[in-house]
N, C-alpha and C. Protein backbone atom coordinates (compact mmCIF):
# COMPACT_ATOMS: atom_id res chain seq x y z
N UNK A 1 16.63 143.29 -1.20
CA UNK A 1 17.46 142.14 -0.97
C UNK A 1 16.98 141.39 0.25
N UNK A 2 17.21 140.02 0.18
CA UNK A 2 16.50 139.37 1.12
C UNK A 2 17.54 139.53 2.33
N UNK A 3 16.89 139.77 3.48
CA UNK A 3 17.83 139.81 4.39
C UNK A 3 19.00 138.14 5.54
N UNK A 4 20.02 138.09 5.57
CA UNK A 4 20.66 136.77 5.88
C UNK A 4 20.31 136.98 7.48
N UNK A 5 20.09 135.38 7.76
CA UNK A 5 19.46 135.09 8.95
C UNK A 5 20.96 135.18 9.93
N UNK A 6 20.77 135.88 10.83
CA UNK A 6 22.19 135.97 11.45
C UNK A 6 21.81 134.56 12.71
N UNK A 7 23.02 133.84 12.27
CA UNK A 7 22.65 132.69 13.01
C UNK A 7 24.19 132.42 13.98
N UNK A 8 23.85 131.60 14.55
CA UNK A 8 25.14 131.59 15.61
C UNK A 8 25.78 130.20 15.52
N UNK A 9 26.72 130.36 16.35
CA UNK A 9 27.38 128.63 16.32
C UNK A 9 26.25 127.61 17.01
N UNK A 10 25.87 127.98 18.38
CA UNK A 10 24.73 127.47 18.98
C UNK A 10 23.39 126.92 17.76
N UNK A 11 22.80 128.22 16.91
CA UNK A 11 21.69 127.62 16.40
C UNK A 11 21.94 126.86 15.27
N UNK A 12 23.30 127.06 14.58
CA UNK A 12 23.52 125.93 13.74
C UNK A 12 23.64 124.43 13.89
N UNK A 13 24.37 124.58 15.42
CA UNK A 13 24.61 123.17 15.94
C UNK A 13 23.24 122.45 16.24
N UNK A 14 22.38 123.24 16.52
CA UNK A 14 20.91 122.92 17.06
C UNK A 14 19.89 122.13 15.59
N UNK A 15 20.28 123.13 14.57
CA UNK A 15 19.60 123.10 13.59
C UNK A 15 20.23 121.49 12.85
N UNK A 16 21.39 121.47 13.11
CA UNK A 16 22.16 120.01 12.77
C UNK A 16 21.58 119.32 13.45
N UNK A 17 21.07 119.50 14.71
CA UNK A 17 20.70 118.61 15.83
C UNK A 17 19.21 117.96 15.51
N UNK A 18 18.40 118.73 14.87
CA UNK A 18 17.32 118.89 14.61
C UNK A 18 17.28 117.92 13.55
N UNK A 19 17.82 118.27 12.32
CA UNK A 19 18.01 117.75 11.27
C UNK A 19 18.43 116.45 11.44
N UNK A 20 19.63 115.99 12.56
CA UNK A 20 19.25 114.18 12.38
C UNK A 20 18.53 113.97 13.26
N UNK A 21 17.43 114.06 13.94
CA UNK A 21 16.64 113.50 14.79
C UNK A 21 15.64 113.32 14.17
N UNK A 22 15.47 114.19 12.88
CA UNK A 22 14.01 114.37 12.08
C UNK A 22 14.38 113.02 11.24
N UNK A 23 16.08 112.91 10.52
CA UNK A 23 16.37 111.63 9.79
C UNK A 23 16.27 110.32 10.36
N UNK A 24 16.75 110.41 11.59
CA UNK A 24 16.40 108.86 12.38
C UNK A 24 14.68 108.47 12.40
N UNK A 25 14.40 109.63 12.84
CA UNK A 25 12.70 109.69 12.99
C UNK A 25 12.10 108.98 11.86
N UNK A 26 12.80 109.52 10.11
CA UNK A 26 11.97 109.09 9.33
C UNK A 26 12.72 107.59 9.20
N UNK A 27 13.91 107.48 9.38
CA UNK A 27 14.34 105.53 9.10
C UNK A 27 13.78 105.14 10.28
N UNK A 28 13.36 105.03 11.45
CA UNK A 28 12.55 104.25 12.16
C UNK A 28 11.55 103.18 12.11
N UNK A 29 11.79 102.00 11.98
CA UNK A 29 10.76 101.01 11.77
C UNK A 29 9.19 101.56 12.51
N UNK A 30 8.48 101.89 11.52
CA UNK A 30 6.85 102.46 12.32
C UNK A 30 6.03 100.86 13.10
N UNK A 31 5.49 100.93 13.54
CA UNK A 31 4.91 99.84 13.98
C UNK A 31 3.50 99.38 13.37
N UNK A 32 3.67 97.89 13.31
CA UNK A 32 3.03 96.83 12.04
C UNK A 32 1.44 97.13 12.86
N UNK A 33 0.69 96.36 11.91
CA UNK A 33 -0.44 96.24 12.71
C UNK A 33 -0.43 94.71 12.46
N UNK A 34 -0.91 93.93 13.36
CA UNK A 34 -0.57 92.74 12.76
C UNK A 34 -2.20 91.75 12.22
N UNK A 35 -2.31 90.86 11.76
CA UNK A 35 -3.29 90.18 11.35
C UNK A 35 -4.05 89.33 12.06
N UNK A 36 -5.51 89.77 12.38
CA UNK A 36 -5.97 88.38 13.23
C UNK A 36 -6.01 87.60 12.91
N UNK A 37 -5.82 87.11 11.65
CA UNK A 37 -6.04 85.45 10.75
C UNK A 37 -4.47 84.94 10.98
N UNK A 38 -3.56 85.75 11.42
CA UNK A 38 -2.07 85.63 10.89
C UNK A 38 -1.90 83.86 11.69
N UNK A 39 -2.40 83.71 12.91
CA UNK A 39 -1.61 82.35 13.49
C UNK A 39 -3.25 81.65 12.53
N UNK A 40 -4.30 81.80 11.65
CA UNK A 40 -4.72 80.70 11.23
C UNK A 40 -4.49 80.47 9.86
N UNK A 41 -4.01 81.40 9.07
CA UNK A 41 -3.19 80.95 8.05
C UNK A 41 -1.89 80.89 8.09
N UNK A 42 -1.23 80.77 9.06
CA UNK A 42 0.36 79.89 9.32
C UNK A 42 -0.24 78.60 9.44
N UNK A 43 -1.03 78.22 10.19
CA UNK A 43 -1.35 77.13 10.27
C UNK A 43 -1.71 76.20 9.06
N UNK A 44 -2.66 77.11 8.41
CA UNK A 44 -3.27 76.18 6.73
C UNK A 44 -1.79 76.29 6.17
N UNK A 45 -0.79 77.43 5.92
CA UNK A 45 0.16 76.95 5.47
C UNK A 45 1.14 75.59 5.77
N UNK A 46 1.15 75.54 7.09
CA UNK A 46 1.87 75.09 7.61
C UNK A 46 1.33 73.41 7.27
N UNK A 47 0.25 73.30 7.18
CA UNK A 47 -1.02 71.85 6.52
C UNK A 47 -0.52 71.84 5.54
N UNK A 48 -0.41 72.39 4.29
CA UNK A 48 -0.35 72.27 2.96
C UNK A 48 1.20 71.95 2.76
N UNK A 49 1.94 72.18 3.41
CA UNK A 49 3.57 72.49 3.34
C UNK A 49 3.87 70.77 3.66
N UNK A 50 3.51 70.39 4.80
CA UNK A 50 3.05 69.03 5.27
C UNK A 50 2.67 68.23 4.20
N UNK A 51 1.58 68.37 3.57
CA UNK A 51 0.75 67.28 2.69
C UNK A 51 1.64 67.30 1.31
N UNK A 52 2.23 68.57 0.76
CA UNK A 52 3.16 68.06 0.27
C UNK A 52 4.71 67.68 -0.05
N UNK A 53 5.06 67.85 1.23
CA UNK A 53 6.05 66.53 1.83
C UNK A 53 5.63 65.27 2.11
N UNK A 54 4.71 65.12 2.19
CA UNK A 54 4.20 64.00 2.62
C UNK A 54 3.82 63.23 1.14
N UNK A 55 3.29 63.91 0.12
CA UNK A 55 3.13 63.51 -1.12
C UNK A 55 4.24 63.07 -2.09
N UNK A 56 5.66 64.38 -1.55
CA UNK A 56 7.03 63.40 -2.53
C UNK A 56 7.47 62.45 -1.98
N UNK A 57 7.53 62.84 -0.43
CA UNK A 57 7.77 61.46 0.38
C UNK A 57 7.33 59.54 -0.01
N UNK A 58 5.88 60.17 0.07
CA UNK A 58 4.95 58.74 -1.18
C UNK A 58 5.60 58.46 -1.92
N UNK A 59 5.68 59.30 -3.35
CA UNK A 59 6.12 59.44 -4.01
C UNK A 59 7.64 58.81 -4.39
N UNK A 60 8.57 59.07 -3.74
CA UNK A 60 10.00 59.09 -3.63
C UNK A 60 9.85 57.23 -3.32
N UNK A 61 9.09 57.01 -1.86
CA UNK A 61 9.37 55.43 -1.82
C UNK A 61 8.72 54.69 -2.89
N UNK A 62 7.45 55.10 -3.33
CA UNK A 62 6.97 54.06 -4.73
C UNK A 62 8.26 54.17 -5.60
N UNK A 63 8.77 54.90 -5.70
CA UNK A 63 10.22 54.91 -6.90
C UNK A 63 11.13 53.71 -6.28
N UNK A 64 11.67 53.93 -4.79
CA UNK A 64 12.49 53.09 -4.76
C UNK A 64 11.71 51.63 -4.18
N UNK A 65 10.85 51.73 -4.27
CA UNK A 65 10.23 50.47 -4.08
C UNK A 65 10.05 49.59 -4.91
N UNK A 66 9.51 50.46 -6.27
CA UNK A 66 9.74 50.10 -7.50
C UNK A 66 11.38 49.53 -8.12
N UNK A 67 12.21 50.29 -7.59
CA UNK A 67 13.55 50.06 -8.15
C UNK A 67 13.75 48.46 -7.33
N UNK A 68 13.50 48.61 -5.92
CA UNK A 68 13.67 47.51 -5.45
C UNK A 68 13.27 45.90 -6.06
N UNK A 69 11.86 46.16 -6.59
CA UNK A 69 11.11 45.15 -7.17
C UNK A 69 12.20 44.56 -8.08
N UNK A 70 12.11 45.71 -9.03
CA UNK A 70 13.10 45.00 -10.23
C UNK A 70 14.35 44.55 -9.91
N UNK A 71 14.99 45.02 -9.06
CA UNK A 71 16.52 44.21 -8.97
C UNK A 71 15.92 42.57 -8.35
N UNK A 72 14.89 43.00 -7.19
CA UNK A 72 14.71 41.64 -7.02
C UNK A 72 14.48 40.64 -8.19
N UNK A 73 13.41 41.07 -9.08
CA UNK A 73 13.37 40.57 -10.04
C UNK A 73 14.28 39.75 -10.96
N UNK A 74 15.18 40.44 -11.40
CA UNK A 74 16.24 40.15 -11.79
C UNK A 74 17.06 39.40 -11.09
N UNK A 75 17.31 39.32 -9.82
CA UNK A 75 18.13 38.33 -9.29
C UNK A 75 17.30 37.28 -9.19
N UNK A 76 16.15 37.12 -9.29
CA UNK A 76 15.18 35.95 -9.50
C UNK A 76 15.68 35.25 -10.92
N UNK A 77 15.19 36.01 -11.91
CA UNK A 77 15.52 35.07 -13.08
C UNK A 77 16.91 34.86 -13.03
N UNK A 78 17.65 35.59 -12.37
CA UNK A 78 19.36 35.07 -12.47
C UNK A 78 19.27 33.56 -11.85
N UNK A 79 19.14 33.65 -10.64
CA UNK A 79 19.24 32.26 -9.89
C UNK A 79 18.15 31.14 -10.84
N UNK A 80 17.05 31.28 -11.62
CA UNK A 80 16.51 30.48 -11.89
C UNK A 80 17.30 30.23 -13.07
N UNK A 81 17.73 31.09 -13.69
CA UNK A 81 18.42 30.47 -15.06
C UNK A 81 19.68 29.84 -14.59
N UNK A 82 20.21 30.21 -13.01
CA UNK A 82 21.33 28.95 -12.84
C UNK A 82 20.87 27.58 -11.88
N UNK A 83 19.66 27.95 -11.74
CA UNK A 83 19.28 26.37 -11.25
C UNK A 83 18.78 25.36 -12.85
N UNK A 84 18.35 26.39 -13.73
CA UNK A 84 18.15 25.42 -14.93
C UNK A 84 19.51 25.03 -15.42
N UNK A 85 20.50 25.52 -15.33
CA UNK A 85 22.22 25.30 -15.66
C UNK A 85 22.72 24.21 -15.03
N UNK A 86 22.33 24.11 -13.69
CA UNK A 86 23.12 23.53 -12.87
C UNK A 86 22.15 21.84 -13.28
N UNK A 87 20.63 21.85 -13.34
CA UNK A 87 20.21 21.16 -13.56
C UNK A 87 20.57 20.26 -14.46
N UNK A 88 20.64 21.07 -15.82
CA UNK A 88 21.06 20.71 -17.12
C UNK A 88 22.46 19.88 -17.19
N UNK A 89 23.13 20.49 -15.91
CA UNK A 89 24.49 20.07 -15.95
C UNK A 89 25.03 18.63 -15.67
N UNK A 90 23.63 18.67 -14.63
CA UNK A 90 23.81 17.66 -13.65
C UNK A 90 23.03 16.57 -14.49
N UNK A 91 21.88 16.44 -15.14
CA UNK A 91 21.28 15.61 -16.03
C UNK A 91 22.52 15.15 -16.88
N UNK A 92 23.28 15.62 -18.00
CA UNK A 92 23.84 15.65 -18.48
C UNK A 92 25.68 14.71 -17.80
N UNK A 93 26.08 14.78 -16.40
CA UNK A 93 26.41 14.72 -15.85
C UNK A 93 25.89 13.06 -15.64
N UNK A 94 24.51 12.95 -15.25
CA UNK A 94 24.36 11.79 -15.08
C UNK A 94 23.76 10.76 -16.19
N UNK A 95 23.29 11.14 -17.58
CA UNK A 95 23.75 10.23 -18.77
C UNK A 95 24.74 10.13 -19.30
N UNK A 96 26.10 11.01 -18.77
CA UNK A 96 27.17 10.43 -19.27
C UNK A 96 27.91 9.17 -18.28
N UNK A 97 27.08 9.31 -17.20
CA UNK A 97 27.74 8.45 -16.13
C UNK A 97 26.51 7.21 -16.32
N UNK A 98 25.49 7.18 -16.73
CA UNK A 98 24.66 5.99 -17.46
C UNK A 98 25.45 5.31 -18.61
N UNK A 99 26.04 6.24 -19.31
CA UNK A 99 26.18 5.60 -20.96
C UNK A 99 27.54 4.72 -20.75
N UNK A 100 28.62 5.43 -19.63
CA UNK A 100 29.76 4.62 -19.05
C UNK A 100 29.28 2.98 -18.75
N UNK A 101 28.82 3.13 -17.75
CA UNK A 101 28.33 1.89 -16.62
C UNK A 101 27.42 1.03 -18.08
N UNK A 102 26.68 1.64 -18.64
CA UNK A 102 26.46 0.74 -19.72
C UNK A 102 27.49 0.21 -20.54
N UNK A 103 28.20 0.80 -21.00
CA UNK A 103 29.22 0.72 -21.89
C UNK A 103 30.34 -0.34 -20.99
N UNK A 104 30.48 -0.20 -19.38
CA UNK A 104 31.09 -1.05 -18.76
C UNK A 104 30.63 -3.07 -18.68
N UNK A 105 28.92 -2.54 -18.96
CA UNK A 105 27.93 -3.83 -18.58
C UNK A 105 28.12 -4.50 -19.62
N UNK A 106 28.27 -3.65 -20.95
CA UNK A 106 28.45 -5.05 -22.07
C UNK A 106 29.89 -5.08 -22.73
N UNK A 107 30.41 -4.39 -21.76
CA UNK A 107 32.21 -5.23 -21.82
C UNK A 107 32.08 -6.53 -21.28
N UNK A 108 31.52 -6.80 -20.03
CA UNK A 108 31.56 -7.54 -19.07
C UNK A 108 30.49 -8.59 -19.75
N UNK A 109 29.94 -8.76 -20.73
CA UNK A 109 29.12 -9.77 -21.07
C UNK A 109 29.74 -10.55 -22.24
């Protein structure tokens, strides 16, 4: 029969003691080694991350630049189709005020 380890309050407490120091030991963050390229590819990232912000950015104002065009647009032909209105109006406006004054000239004759 195998013989039982006669152990005491002391070496149990020890052996507990042991046992989480070995557990902290193994969750311990070990230490990194770190990369000599690490600050020159942050950097190329940091370029590329840039260029394309900088590309929707472009991007984004040709849209509303574009949007801009066309409303202008449109309020262009608006106003021109009411200067041809107003024109029309006013022509119209002034052969009826011809055909009067005529119509007055050969009363008067």
């Amino acid at each position: 029969m195998s013989q039982l380890k006669n152990t005491g309050f002391a070496d149990r407490i020890g052996a507990a003691a042991e046992a989480k120091k070995a557990l902290l030991a193994k969750l311990k963050p070990k230490p990194t080694v770190t990369d000599p390229d690490f600050a020159q590819r942050e950097a190329v990232k940091a370029a590329e991350l840039e260029a394309v912000r900088a590309a929707r950015a472009a991007v984004k104002e040709a849209a509303r630049q574009a949007a801009a065009d066309k409303d202008e647009a449109v309020l262009a032909e608006k106003r021109a189709e009411r200067k041809e209105r107003k024109a029309l109006t006013q022509a119209e406006q002034k052969t009826a005020r011809d055909a009067k004054y005529a119509a007055r000239k050969a009363r008067q004759k």
